[in-house]
Protein backbone atom coordinates (compact mmCIF):
# COMPACT_ATOMS: atom_id res chain seq x y z
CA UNK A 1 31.65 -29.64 16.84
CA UNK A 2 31.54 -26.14 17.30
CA UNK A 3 28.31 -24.14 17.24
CA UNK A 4 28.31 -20.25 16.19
CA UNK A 5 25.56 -17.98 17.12
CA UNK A 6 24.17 -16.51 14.09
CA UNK A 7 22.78 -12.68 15.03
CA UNK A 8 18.69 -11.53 13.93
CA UNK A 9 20.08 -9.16 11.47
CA UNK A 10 23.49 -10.27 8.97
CA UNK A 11 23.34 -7.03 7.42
CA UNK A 12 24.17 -4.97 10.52
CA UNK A 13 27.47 -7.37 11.19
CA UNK A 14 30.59 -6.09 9.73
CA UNK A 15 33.46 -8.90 9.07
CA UNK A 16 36.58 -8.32 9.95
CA UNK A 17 39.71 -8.70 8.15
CA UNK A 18 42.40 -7.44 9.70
CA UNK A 19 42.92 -7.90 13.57
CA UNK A 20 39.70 -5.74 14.54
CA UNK A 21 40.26 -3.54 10.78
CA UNK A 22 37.18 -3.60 8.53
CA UNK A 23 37.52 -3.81 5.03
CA UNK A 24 35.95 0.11 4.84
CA UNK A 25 39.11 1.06 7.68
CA UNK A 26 41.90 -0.66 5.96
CA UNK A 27 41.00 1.66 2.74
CA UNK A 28 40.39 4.71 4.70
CA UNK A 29 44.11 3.68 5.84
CA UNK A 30 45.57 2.71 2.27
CA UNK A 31 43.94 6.01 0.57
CA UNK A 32 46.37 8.48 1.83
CA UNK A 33 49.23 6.57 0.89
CA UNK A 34 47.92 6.35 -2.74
CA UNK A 35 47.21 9.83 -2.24
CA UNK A 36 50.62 10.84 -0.83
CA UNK A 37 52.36 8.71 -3.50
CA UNK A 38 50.56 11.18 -6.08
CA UNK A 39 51.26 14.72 -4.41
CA UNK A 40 54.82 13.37 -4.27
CA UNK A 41 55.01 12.44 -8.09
CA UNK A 42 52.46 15.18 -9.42
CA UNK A 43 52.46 18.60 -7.56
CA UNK A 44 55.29 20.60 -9.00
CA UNK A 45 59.16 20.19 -7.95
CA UNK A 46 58.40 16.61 -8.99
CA UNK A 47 59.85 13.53 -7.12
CA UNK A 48 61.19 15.55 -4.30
CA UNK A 49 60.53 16.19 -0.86
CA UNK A 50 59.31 20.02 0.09
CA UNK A 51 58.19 21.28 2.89
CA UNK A 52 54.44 22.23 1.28
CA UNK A 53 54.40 18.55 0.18
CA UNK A 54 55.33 17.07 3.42
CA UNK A 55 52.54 19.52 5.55
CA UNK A 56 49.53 17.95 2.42
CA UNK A 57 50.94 14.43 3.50
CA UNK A 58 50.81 14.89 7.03
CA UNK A 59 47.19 16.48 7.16
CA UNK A 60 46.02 13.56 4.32
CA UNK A 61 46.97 11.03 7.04
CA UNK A 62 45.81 12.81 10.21
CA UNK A 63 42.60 13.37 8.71
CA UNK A 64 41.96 9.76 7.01
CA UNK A 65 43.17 8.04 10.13
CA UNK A 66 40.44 10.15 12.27
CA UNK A 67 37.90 9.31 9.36
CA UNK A 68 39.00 5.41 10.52
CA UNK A 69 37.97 6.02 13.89
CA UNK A 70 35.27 4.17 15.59
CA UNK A 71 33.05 5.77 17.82
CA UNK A 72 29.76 4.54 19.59
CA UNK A 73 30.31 1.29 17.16
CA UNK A 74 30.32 3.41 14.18
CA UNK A 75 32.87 4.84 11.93
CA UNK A 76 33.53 8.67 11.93
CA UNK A 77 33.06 8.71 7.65
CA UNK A 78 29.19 7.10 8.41
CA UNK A 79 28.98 10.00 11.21
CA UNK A 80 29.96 12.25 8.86
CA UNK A 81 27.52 10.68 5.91
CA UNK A 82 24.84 10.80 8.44
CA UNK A 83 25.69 14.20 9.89
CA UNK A 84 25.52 15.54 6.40
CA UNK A 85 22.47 14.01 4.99
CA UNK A 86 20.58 15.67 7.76
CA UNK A 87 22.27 19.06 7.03
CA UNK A 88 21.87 19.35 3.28
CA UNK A 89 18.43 17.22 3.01
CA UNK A 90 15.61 19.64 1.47
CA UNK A 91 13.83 22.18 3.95
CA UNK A 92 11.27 22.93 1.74
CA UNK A 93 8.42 20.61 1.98
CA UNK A 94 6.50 19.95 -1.32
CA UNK A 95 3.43 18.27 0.05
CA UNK A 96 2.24 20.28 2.75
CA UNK A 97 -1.34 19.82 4.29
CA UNK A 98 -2.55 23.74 4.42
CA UNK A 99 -1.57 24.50 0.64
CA UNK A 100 -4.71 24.33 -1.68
CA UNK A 101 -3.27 23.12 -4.61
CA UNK A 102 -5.31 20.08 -6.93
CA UNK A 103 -8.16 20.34 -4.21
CA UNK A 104 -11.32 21.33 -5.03
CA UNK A 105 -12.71 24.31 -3.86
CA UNK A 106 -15.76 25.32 -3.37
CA UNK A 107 -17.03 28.70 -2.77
CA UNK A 108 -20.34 30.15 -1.65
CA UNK A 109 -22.37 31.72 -3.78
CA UNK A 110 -23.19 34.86 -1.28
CA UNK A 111 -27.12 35.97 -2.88
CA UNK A 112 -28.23 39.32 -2.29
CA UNK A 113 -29.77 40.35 0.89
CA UNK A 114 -32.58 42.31 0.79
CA UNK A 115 -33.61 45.52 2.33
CA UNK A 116 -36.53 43.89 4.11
CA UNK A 117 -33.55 41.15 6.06
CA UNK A 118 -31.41 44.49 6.71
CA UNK A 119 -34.11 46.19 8.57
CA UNK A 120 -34.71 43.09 10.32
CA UNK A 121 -31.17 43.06 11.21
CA UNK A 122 -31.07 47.08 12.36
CA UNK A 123 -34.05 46.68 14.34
CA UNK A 124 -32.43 43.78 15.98
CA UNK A 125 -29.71 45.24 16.80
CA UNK A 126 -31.22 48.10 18.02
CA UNK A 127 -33.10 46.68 20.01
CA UNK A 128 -30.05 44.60 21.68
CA UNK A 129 -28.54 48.15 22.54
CA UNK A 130 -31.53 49.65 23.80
CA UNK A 131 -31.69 49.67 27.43
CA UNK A 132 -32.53 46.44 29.50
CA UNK A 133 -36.55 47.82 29.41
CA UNK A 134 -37.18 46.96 26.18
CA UNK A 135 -36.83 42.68 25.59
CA UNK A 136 -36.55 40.50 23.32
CA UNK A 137 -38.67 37.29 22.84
CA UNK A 138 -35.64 35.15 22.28
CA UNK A 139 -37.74 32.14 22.56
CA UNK A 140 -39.67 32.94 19.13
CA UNK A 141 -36.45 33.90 17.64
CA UNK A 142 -34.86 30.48 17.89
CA UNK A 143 -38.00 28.61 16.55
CA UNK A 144 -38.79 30.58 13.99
CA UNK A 145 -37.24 28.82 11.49
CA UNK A 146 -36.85 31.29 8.63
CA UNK A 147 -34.40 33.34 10.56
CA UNK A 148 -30.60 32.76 11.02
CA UNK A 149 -29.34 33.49 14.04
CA UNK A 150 -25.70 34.76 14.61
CA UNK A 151 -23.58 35.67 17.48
CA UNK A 152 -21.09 38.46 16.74
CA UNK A 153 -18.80 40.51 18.75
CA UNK A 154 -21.33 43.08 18.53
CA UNK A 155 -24.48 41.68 19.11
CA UNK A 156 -26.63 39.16 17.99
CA UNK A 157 -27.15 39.02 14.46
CA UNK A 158 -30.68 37.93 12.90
CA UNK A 159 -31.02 36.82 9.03
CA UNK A 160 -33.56 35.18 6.80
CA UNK A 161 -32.45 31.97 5.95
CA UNK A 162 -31.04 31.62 2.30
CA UNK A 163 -30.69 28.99 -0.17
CA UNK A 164 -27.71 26.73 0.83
CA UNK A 165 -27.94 24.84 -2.23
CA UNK A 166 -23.81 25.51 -3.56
């Protein structure tokens, strides 16, 4: 009795029908002779041989018998499908993660500051500038809790606390 081995995958096996000709080969290979049978009957000067008619049958069966081809296990038409697919697939992407669009947003309400926090915040800063005499308790700063304290590019930055209830 004779035992076959059967592969993981039956899908990705292609039967053969032909000597080593798939059944997708043999009708790349039968097309242009349907094809050529048509320019031959159809284009005009009908059922005779010209030379424009001869150069279309040629290049139909150059061109389907390369499509026949197998290379790497593969047939040059799925190369082609594949090749293509990539090519012409969309390059715009709909969903994309930095767009804001059905998210919900929510935005500060800014309250106004007061003249009494901007003086706090020019004496600050003046005294930041001032010359390396004149200190600042930095200690106090950071537990006093009713101020906000900042770091900026020009200094540091000192601000009542505000609501935070948006």
């Amino acid at each position: 009795m004779r035992t076959t081995v059967i592969p993981a995958q039956v899908t990705t096996v292609e039967d053969t029908i032909a000597g080593s000709l798939t059944l997708t080969q043999i009708i790349l290979l039968i097309l242009p002779v349907l094809l050529s049978t048509a320019t031959y009957a159809l284009l005009p000067q009908s059922m005779t041989l010209t030379t424009y008619k001869t150069t279309l049958i040629v290049i139909l069966f150059v061109s389907f018998m390369v499509l026949a081809l197998r290379i790497k296990g593969r047939l040059v038409v799925s190369w082609i499908t594949l090749l293509s697919s990539y090519v012409f697939r969309p390059h715009t992407f709909v969903f994309d993660k930095s767009t804001s669009f059905c998210r919900e947003v929510y935005v500060p309400v800014a309250d106004k500051i007061s003249t009494k926090t901007k003086a706090i915040q020019k004496t600050v800063s003046k005294n930041i500038l001032a010359p390396k005499s004149a200190t600042i308790d930095y200690e106090t700063l950071v537990r006093n809790t009713d101020l906000n304290i900042r770091f900026t590019s020009k200094g540091l930055l000192v601000i009542k606390n505000y609501d935070e209830s948006y």
